[in-house]
PDB file of N, CA and C in Angstrom:
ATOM      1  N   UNK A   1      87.510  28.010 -21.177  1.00  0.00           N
ATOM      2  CA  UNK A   1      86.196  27.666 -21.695  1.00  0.00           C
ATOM      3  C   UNK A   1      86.370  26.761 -22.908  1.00  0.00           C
ATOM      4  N   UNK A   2      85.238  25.637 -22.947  1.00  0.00           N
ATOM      5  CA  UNK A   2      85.403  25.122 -24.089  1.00  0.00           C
ATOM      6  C   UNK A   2      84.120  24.721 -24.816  1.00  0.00           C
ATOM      7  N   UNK A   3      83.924  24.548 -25.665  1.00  0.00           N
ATOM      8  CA  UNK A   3      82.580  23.409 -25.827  1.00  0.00           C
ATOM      9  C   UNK A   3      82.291  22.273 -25.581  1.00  0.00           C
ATOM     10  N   UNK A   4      81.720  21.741 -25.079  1.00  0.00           N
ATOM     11  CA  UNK A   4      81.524  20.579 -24.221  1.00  0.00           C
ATOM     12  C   UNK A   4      80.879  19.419 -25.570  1.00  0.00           C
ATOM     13  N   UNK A   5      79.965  19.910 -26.608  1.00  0.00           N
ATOM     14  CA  UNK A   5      80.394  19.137 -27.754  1.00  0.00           C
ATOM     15  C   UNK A   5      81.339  18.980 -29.005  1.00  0.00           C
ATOM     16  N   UNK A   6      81.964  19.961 -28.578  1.00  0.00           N
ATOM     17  CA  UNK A   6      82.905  19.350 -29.842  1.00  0.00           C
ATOM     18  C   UNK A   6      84.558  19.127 -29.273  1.00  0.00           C
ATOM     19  N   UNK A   7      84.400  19.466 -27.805  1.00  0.00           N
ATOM     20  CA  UNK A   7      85.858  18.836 -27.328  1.00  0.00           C
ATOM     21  C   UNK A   7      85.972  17.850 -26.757  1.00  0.00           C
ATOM     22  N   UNK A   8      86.932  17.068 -26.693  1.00  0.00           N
ATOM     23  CA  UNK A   8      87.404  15.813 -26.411  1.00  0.00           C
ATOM     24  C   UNK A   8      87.247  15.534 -24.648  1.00  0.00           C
ATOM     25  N   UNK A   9      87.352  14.489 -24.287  1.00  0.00           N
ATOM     26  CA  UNK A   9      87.621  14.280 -22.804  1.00  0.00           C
ATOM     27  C   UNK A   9      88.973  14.837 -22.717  1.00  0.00           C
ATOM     28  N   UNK A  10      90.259  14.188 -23.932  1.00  0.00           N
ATOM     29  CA  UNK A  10      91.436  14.399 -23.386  1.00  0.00           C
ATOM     30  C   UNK A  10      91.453  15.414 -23.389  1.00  0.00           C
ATOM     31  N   UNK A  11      91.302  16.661 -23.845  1.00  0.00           N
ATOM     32  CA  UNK A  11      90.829  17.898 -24.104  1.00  0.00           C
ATOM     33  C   UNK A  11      90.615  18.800 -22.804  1.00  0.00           C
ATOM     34  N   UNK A  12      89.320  18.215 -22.403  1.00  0.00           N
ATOM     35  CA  UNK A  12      89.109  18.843 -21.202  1.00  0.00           C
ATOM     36  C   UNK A  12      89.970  18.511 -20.048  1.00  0.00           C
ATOM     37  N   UNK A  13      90.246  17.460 -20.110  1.00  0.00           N
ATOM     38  CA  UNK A  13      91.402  17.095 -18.821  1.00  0.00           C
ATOM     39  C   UNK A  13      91.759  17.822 -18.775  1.00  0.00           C
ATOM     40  N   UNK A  14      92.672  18.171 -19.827  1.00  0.00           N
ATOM     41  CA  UNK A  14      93.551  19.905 -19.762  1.00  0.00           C
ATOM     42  C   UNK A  14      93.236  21.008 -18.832  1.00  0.00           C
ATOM     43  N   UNK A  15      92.235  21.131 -18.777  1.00  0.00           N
ATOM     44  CA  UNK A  15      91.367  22.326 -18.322  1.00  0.00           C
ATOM     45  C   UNK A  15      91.048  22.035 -17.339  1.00  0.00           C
ATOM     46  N   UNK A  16      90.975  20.522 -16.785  1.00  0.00           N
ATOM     47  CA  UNK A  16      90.489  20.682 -15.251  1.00  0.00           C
ATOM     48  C   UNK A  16      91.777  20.036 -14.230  1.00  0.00           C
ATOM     49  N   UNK A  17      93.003  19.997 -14.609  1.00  0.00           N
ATOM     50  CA  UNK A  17      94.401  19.926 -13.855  1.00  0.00           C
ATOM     51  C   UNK A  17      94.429  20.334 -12.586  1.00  0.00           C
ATOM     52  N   UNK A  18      94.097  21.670 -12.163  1.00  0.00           N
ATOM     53  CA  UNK A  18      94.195  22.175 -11.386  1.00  0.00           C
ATOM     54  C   UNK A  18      92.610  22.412 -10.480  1.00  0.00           C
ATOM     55  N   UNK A  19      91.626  21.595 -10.740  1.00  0.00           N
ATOM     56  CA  UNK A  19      90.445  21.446  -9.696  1.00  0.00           C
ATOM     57  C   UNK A  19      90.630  20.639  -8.895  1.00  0.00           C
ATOM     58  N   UNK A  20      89.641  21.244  -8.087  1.00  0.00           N
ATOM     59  CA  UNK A  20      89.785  20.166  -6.910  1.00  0.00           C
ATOM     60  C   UNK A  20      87.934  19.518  -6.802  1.00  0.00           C
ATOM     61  N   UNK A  21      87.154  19.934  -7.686  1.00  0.00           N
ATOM     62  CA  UNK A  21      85.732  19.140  -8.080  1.00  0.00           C
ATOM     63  C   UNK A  21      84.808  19.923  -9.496  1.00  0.00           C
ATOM     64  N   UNK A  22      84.500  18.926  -9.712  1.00  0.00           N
ATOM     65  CA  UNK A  22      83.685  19.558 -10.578  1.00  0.00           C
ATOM     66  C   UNK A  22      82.324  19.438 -10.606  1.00  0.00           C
ATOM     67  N   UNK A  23      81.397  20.584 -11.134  1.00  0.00           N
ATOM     68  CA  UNK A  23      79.519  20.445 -10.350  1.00  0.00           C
ATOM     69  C   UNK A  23      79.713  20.597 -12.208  1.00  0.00           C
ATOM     70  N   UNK A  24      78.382  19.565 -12.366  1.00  0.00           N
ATOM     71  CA  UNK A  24      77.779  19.560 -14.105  1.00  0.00           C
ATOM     72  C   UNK A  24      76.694  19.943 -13.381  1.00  0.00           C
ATOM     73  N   UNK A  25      75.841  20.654 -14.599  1.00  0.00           N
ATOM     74  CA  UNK A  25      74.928  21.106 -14.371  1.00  0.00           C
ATOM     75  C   UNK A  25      74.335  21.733 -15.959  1.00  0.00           C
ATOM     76  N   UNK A  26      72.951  21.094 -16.318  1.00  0.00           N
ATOM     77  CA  UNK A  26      73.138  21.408 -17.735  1.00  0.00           C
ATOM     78  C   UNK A  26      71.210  21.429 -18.024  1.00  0.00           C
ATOM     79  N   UNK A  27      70.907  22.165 -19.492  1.00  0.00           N
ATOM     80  CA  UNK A  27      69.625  22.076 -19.182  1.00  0.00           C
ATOM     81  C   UNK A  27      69.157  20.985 -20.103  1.00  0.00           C
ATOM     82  N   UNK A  28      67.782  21.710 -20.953  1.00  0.00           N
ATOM     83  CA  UNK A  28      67.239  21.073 -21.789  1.00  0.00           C
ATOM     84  C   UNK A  28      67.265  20.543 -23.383  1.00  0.00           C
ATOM     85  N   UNK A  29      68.227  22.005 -23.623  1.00  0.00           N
ATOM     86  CA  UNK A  29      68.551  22.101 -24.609  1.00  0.00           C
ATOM     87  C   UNK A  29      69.326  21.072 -25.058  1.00  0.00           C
ATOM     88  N   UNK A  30      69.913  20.283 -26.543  1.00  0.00           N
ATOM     89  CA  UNK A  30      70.650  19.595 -26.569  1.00  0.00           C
ATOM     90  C   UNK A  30      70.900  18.091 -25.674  1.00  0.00           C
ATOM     91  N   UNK A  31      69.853  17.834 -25.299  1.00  0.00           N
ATOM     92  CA  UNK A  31      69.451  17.170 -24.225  1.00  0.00           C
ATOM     93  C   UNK A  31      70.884  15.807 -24.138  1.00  0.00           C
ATOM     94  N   UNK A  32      70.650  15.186 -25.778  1.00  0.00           N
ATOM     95  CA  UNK A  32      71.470  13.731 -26.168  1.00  0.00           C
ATOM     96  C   UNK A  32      72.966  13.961 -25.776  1.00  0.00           C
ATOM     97  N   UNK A  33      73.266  15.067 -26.440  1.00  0.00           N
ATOM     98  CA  UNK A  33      74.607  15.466 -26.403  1.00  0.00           C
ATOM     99  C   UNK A  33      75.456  16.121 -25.105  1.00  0.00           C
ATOM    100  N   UNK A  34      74.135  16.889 -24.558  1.00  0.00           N
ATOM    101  CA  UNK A  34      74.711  17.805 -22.891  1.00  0.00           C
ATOM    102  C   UNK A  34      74.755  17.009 -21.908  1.00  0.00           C
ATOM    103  N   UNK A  35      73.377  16.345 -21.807  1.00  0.00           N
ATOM    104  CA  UNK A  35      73.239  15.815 -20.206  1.00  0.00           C
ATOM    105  C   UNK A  35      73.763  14.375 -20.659  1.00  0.00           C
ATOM    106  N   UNK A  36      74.046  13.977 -21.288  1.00  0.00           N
ATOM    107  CA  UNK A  36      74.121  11.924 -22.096  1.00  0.00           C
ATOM    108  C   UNK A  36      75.137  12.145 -22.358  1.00  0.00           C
ATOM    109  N   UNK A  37      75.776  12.569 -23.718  1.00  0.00           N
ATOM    110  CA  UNK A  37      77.201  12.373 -23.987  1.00  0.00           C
ATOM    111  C   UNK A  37      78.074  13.115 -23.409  1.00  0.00           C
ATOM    112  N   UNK A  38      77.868  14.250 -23.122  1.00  0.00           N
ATOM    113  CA  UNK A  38      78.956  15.576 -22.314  1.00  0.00           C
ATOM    114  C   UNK A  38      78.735  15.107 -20.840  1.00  0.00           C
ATOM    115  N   UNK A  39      78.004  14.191 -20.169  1.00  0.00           N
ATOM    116  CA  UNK A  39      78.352  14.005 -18.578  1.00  0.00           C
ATOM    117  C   UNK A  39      79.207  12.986 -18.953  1.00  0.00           C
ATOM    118  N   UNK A  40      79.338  12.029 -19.705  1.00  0.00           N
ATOM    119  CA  UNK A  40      80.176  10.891 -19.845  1.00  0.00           C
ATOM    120  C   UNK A  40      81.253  11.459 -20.277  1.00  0.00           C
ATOM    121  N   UNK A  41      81.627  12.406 -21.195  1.00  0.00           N
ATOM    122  CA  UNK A  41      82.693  13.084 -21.226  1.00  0.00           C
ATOM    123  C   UNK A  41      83.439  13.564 -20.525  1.00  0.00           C
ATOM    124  N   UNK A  42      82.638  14.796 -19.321  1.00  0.00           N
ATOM    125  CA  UNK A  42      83.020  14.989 -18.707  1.00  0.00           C
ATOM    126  C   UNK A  42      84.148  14.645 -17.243  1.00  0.00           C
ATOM    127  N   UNK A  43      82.841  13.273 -17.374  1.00  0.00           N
ATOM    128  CA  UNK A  43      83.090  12.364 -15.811  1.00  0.00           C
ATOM    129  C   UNK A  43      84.600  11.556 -16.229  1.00  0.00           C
ATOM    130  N   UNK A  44      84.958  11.313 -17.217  1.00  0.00           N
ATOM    131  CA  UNK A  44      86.190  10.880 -18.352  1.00  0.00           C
ATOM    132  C   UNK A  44      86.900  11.673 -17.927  1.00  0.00           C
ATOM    133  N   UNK A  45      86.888  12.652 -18.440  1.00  0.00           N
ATOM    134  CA  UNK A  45      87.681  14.104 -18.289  1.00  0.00           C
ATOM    135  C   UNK A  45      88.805  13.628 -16.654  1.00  0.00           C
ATOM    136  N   UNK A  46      87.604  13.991 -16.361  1.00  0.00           N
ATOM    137  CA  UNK A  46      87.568  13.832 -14.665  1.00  0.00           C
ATOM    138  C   UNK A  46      88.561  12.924 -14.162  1.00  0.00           C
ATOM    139  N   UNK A  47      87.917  11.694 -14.713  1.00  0.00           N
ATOM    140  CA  UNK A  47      89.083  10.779 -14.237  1.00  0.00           C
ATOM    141  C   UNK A  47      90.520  10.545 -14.774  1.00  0.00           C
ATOM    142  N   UNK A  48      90.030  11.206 -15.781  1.00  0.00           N
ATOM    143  CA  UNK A  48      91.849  11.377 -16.450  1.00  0.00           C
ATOM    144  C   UNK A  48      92.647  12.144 -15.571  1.00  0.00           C
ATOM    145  N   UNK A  49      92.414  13.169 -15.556  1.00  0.00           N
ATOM    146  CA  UNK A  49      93.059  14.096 -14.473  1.00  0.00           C
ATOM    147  C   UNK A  49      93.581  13.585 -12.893  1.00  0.00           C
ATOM    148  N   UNK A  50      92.543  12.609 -11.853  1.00  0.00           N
ATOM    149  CA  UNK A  50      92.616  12.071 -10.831  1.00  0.00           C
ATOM    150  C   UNK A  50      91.902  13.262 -10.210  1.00  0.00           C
ATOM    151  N   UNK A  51      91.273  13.751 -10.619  1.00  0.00           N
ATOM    152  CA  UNK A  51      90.280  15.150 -10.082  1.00  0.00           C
ATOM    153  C   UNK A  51      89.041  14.052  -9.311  1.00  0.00           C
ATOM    154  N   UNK A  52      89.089  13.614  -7.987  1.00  0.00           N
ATOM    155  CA  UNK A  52      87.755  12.706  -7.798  1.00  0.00           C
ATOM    156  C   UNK A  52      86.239  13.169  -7.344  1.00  0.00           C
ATOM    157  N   UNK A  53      86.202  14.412  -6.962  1.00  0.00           N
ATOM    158  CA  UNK A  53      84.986  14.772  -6.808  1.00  0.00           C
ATOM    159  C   UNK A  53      84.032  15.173  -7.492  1.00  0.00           C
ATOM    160  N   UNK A  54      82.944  15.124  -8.163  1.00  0.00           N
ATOM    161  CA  UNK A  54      81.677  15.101  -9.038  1.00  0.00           C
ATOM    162  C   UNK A  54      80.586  15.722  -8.375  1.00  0.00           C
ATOM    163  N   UNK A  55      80.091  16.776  -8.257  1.00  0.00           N
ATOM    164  CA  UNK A  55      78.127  17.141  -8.679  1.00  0.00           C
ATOM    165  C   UNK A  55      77.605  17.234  -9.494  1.00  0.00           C
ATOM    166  N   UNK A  56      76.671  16.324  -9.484  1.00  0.00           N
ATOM    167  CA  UNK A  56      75.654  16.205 -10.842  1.00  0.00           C
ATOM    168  C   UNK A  56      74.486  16.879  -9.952  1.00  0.00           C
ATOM    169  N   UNK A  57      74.164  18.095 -10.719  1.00  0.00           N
ATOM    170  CA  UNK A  57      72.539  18.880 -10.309  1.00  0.00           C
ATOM    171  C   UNK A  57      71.818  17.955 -11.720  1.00  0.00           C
ATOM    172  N   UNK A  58      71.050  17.351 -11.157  1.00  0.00           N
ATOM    173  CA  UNK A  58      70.216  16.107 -12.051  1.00  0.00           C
ATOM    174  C   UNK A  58      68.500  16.603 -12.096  1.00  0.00           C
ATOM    175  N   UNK A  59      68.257  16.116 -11.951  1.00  0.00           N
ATOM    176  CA  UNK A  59      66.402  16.655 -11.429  1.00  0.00           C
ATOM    177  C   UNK A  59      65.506  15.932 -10.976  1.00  0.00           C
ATOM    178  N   UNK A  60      64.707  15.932 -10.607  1.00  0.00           N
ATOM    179  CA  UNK A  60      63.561  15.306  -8.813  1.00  0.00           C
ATOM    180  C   UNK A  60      62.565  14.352 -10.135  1.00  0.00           C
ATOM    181  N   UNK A  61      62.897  13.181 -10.281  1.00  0.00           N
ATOM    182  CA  UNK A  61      62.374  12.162 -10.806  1.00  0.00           C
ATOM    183  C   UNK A  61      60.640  12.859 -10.992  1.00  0.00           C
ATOM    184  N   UNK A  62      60.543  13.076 -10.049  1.00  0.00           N
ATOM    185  CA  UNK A  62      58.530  13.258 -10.162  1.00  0.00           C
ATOM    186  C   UNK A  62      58.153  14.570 -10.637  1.00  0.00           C
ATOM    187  N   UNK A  63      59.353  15.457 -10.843  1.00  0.00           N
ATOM    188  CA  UNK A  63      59.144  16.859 -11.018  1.00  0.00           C
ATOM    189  C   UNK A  63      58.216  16.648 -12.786  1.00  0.00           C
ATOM    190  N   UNK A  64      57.316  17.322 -12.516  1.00  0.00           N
ATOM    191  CA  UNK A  64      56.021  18.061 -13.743  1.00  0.00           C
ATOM    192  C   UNK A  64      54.991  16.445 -14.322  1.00  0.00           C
ATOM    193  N   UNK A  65      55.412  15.216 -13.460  1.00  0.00           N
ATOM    194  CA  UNK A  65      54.609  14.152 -13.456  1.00  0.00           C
ATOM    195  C   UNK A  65      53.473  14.514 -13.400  1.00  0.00           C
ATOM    196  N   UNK A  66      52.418  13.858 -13.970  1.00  0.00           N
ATOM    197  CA  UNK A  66      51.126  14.304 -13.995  1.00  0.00           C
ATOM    198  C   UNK A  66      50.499  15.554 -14.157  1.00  0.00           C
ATOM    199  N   UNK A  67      51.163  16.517 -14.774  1.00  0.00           N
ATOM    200  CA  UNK A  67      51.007  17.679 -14.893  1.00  0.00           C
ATOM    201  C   UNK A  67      50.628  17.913 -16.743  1.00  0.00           C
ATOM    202  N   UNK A  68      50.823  16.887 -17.057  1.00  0.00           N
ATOM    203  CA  UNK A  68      50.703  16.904 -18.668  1.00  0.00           C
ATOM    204  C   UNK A  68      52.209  17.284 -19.100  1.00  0.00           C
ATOM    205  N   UNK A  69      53.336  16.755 -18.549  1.00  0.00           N
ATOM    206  CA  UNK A  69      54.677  17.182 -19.112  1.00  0.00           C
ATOM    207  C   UNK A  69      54.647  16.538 -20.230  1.00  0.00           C
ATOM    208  N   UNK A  70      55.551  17.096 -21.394  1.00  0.00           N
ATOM    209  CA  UNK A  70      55.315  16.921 -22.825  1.00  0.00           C
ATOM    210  C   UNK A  70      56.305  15.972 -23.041  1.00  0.00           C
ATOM    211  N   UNK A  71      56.552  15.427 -24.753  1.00  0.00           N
ATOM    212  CA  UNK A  71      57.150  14.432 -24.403  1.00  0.00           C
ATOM    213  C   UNK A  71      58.646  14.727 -24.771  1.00  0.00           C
ATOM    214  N   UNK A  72      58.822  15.666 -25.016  1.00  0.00           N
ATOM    215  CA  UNK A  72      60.376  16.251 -24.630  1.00  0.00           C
ATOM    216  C   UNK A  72      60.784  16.427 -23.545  1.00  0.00           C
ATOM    217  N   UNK A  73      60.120  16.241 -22.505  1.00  0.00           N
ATOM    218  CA  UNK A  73      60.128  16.409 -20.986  1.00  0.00           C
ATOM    219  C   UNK A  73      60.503  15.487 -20.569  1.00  0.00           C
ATOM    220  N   UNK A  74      59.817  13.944 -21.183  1.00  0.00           N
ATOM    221  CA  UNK A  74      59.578  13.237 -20.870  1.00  0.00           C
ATOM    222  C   UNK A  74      60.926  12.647 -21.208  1.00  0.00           C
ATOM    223  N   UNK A  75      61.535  12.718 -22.479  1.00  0.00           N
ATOM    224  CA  UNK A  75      62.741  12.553 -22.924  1.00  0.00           C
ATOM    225  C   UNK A  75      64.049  12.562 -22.339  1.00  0.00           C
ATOM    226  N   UNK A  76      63.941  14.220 -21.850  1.00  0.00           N
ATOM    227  CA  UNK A  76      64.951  15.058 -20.762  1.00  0.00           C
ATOM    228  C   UNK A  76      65.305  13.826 -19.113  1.00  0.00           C
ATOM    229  N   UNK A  77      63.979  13.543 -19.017  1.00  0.00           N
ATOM    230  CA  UNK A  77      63.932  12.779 -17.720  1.00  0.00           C
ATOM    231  C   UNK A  77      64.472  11.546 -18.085  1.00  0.00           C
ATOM    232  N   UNK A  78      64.233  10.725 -18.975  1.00  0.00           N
ATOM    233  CA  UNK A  78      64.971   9.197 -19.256  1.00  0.00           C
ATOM    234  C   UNK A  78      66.451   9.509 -19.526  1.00  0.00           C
ATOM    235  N   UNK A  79      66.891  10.867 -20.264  1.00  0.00           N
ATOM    236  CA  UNK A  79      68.181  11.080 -19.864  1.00  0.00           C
ATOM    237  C   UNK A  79      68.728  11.213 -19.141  1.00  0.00           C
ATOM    238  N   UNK A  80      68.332  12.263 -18.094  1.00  0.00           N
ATOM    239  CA  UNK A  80      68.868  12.716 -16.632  1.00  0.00           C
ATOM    240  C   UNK A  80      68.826  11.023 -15.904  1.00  0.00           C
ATOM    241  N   UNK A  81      67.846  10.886 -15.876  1.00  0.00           N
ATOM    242  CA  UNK A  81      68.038   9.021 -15.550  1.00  0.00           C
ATOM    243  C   UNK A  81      69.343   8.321 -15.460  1.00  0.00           C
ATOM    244  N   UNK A  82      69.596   8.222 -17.051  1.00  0.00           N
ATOM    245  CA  UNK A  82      70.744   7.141 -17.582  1.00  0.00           C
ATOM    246  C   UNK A  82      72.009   7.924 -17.372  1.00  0.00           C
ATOM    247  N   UNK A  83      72.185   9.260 -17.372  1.00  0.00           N
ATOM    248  CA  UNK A  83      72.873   9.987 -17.051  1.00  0.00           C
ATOM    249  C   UNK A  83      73.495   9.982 -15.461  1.00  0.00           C
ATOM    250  N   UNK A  84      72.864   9.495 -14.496  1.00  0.00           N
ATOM    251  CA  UNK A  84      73.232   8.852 -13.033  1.00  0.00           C
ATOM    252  C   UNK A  84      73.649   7.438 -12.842  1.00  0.00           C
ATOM    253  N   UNK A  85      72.992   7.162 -13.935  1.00  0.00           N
ATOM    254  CA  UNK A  85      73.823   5.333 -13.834  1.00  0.00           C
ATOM    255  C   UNK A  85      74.783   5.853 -14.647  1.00  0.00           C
ATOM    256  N   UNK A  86      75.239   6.150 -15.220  1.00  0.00           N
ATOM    257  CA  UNK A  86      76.733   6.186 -16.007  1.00  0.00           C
ATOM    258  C   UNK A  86      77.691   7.071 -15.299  1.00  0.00           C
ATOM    259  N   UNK A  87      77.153   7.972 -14.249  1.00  0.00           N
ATOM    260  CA  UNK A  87      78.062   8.500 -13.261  1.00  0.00           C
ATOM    261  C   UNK A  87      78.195   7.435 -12.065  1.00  0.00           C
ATOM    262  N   UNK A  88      77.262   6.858 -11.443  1.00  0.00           N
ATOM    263  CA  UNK A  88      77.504   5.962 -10.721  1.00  0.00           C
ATOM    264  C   UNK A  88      78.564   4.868 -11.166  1.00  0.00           C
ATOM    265  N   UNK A  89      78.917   4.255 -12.141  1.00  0.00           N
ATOM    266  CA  UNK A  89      79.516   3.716 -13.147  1.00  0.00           C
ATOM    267  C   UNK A  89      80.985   3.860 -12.645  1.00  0.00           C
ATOM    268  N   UNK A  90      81.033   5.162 -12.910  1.00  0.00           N
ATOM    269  CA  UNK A  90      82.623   5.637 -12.518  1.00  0.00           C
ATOM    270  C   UNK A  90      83.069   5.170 -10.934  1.00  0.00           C
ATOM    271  N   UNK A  91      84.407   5.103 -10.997  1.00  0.00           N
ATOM    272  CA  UNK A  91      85.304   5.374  -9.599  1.00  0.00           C
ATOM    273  C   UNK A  91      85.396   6.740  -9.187  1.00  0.00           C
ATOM    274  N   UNK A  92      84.620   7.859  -9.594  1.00  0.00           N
ATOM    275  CA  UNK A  92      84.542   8.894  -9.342  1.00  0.00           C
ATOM    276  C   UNK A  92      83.845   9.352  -7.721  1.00  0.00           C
ATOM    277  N   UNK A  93      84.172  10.201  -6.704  1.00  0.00           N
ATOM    278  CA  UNK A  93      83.431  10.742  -5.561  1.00  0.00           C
ATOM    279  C   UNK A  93      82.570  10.984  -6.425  1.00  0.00           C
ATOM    280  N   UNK A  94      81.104  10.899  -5.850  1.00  0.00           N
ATOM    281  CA  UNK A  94      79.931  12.044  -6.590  1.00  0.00           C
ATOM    282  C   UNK A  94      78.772  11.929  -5.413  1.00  0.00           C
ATOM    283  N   UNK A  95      78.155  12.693  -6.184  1.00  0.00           N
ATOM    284  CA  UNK A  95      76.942  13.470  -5.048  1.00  0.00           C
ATOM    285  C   UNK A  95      75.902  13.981  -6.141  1.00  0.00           C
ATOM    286  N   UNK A  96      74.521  13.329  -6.370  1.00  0.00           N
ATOM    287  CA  UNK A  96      73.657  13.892  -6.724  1.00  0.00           C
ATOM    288  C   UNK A  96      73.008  14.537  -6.681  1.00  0.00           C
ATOM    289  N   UNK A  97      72.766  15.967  -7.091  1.00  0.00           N
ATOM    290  CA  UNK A  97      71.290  16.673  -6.457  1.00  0.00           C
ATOM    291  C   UNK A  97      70.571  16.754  -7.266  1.00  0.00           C
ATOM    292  N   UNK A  98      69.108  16.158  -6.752  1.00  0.00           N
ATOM    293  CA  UNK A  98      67.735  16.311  -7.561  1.00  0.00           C
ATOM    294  C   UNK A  98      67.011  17.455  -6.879  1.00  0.00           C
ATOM    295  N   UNK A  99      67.475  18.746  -7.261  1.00  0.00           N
ATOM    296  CA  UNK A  99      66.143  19.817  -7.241  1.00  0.00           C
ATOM    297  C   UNK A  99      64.760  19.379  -8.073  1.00  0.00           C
ATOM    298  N   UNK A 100      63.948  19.992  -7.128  1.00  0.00           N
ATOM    299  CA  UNK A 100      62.628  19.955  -7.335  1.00  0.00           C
ATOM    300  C   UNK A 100      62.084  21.126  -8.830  1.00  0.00           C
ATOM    301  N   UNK A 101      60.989  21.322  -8.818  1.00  0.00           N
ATOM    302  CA  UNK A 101      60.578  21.875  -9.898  1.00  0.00           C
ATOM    303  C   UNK A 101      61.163  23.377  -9.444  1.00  0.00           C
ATOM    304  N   UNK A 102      61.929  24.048  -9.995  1.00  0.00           N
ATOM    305  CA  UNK A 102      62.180  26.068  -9.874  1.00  0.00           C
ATOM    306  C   UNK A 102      61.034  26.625 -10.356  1.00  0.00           C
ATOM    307  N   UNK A 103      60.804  27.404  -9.503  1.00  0.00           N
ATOM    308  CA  UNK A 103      60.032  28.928 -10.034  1.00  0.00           C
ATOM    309  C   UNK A 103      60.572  29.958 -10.002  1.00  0.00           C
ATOM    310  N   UNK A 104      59.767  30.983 -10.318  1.00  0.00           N
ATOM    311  CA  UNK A 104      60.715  32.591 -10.090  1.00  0.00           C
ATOM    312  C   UNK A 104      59.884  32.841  -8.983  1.00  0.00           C
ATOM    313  N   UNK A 105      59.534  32.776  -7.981  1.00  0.00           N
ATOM    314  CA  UNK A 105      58.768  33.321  -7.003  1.00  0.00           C
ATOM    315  C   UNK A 105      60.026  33.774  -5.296  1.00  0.00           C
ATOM    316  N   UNK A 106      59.677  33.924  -4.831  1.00  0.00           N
ATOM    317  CA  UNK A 106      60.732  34.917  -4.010  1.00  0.00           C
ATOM    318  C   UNK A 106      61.717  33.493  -3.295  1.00  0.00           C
ATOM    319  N   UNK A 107      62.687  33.578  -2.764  1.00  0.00           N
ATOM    320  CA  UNK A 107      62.977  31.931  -1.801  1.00  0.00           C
ATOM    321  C   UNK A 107      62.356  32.474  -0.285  1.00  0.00           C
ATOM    322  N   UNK A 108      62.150  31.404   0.241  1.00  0.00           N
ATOM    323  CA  UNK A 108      61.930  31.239   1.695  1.00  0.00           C
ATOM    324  C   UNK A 108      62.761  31.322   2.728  1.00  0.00           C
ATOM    325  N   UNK A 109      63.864  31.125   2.260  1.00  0.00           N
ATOM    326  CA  UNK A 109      64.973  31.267   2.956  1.00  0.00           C
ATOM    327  C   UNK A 109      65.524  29.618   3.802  1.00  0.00           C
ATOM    328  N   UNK A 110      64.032  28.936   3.084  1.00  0.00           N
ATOM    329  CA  UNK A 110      64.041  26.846   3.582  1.00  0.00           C
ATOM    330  C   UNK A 110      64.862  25.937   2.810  1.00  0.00           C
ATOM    331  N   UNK A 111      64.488  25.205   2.868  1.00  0.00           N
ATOM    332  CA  UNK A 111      65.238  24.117   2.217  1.00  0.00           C
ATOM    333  C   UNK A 111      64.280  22.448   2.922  1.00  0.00           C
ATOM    334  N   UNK A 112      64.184  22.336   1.914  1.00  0.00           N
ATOM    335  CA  UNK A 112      63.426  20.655   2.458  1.00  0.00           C
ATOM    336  C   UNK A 112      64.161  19.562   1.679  1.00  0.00           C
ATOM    337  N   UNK A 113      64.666  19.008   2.336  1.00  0.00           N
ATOM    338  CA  UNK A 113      65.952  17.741   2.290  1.00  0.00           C
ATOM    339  C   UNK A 113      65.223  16.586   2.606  1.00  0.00           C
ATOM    340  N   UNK A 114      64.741  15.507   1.654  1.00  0.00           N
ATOM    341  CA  UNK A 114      65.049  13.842   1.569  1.00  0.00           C
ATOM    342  C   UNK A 114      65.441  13.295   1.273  1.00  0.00           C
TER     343      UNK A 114
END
């Protein structure tokens, strides 16, 4: 385990030697530093090692649009944004997933894929 802001890429390389992918996945909190500077870190990390596979769980562009999302929301989303062009960026494998808005309500046991 490490902290993802105050350790280094070369740092984490260390720690991910022996993967064979890595899934980011991060919330709201800390928005500049988690999802902006720590995916670029990370994805660094990554390639230091020759570790090539990447998931970024990102989020569904339209998710809480027109809903009156606030403007920290609004914030979160221009990050998660720039945060996919700078993974795209890399020579890294990757795979985006944009989940839709979560609730706590029971699952369906579905899945709706576009």
């Amino acid at each position: 385990m490490a902290d993802l802001v105050e350790t280094s890429a070369e740092a984490f390389s260390q720690l991910l030697k022996s993967c064979d992918a890595v899934v980011f996945a991060a919330c709201e909190k800390l928005t500049n530093a988690i999802d902006s500077e720590g995916l670029v870190k990370i994805a660094r990390a990554t390639e230091l090692v020759d570790v090539r596979r990447f998931l970024l769980v990102s989020a569904f562009p339209e998710a809480e649009r027109g809903k009156g999302a606030s403007t920290s929301f609004e914030h979160y989303m221009k990050i998660k944004r720039q945060s996919k062009v700078d993974l795209v960026k890399t020579a890294l494998d990757w795979t985006i997933l944009r989940p839709g808005t979560l609730t706590d309500q029971a699952g369906s046991g579905k899945v709706n894929m576009g």
